[in-house]
C-alpha atoms as a PDB file:
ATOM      1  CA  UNK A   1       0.000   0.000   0.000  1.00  0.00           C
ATOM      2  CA  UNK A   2       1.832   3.447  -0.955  1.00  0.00           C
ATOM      3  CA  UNK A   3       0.298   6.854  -1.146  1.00  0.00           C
ATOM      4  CA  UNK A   4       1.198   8.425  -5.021  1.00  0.00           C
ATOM      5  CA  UNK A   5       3.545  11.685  -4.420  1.00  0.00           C
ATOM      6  CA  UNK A   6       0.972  13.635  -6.395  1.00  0.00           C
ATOM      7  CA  UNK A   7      -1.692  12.372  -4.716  1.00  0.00           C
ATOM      8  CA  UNK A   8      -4.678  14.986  -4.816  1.00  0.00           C
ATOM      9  CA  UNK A   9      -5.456  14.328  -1.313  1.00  0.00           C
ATOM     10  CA  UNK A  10      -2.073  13.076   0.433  1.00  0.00           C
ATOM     11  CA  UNK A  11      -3.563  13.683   3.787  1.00  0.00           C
ATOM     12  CA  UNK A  12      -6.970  11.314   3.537  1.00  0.00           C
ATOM     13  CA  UNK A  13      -4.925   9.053   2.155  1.00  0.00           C
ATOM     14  CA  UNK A  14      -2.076   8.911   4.895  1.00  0.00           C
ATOM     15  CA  UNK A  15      -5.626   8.985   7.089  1.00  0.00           C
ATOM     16  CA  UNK A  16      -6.938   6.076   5.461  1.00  0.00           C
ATOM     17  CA  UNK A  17      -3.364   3.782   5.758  1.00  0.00           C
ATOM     18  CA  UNK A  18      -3.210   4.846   9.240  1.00  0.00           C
ATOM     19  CA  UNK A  19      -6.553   3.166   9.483  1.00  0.00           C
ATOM     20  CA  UNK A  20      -5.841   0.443   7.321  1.00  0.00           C
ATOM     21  CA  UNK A  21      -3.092  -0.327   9.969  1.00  0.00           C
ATOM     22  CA  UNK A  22      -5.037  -0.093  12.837  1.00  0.00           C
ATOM     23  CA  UNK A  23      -6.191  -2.419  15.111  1.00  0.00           C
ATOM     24  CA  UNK A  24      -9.327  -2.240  13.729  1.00  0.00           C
ATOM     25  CA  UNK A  25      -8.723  -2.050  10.480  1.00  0.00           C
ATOM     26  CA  UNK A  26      -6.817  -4.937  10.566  1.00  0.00           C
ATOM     27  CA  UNK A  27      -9.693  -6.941  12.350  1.00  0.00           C
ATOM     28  CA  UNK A  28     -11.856  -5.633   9.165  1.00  0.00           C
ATOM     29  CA  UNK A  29      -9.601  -7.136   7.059  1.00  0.00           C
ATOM     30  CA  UNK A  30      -9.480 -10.486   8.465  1.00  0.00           C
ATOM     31  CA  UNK A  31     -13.705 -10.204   8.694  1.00  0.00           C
ATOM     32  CA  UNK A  32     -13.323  -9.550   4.930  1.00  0.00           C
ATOM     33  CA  UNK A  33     -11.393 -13.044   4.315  1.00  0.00           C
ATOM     34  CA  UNK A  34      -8.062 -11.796   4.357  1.00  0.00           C
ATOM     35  CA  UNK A  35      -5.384 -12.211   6.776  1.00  0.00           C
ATOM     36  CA  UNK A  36      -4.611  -9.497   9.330  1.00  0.00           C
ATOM     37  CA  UNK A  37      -0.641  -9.531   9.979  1.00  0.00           C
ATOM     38  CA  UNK A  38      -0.651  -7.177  13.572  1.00  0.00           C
ATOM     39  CA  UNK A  39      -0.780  -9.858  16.394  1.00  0.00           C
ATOM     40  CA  UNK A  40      -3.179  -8.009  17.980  1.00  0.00           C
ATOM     41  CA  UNK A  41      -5.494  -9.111  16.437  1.00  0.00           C
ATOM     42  CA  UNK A  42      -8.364 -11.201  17.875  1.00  0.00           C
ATOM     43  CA  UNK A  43      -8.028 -14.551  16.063  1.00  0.00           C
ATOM     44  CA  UNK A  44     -11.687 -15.219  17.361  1.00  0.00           C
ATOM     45  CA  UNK A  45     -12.749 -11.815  15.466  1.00  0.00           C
ATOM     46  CA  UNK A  46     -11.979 -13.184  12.312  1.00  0.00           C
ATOM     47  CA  UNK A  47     -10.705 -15.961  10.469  1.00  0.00           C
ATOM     48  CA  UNK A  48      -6.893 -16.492  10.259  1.00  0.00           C
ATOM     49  CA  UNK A  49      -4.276 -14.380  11.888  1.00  0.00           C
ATOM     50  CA  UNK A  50      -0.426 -14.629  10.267  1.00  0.00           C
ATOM     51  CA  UNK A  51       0.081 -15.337  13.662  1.00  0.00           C
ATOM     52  CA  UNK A  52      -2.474 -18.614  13.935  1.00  0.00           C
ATOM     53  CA  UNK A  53      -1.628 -19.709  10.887  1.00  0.00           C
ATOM     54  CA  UNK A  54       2.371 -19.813  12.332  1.00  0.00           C
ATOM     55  CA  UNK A  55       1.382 -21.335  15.177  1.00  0.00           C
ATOM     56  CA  UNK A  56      -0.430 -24.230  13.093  1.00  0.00           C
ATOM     57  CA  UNK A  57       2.057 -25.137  10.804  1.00  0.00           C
ATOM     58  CA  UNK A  58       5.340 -23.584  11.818  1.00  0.00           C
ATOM     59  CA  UNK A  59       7.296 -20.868  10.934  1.00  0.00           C
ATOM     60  CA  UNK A  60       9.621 -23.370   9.093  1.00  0.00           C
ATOM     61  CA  UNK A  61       6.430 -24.088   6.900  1.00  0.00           C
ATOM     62  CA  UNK A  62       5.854 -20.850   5.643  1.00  0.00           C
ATOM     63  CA  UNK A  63       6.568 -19.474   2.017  1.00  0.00           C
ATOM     64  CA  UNK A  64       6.820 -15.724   2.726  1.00  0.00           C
ATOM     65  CA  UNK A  65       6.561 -13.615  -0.321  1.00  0.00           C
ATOM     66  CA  UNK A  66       8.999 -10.299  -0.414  1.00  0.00           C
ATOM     67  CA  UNK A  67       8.974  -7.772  -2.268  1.00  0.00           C
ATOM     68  CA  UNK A  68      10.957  -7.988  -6.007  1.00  0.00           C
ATOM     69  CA  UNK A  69      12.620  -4.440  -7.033  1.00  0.00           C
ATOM     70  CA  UNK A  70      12.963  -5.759 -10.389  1.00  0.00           C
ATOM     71  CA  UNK A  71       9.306  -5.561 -10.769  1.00  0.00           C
ATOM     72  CA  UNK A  72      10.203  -1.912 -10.624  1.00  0.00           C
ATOM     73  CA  UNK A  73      13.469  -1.928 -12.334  1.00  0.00           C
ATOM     74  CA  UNK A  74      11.612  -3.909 -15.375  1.00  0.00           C
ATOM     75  CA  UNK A  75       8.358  -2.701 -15.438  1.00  0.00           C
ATOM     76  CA  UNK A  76       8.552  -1.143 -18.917  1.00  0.00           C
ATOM     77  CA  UNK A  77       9.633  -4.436 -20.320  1.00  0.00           C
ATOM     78  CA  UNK A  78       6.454  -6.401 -18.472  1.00  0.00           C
ATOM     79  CA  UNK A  79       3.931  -3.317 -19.592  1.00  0.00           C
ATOM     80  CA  UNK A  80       5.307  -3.467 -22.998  1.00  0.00           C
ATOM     81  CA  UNK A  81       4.622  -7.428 -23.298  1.00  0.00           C
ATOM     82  CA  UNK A  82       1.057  -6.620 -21.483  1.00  0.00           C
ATOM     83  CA  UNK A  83      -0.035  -4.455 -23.569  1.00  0.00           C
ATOM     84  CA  UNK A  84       0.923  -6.901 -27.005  1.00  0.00           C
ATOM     85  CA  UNK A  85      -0.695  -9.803 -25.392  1.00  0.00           C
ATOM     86  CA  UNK A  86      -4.008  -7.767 -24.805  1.00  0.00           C
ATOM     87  CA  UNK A  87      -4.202  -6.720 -28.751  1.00  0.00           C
ATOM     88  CA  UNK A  88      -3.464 -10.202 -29.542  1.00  0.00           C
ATOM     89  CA  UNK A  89       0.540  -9.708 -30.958  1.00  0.00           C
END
């Protein structure tokens, strides 16, 4: 999640992430089927917690995804195939 540096309204949106982030934001997004990551989250609130799901299987069981830079570094090259494959080239 990342607020656009010409955002037309940079403070609702810094508003809204703080929310996002919250406690009970968090607890929204585990009642919406996705998994909250704060651990203080009520597991009983909501589905899963990254925290439950740990404790289930084991840390050494977990595939963690990071973040790539080259999906930044390359992006031209992946928009420029994108955009072929969507007018059928």
């Amino acid at each position: 999640m990342g607020i656009p540096k010409d955002a037309a309204n940079p403070n609702s949106a810094k508003l809204f992430v703080d929310y996002a982030l919250s406690n009970a934001g968090q607890t929204l997004v585990g009642k919406g089927g996705l998994v909250p990551y704060r651990d203080d989250v009520d597991e009983a609130a909501v589905r899963y917690t990254y925290q439950g799901i740990t404790e289930q299987i084991g840390a050494d069981n977990l595939i963690v995804a990071g973040f790539d830079e080259g999906l930044i570094k390359d992006a031209s090259d992946f928009v420029t195939k994108w955009n072929a494959a969507l007018q059928g080239k």
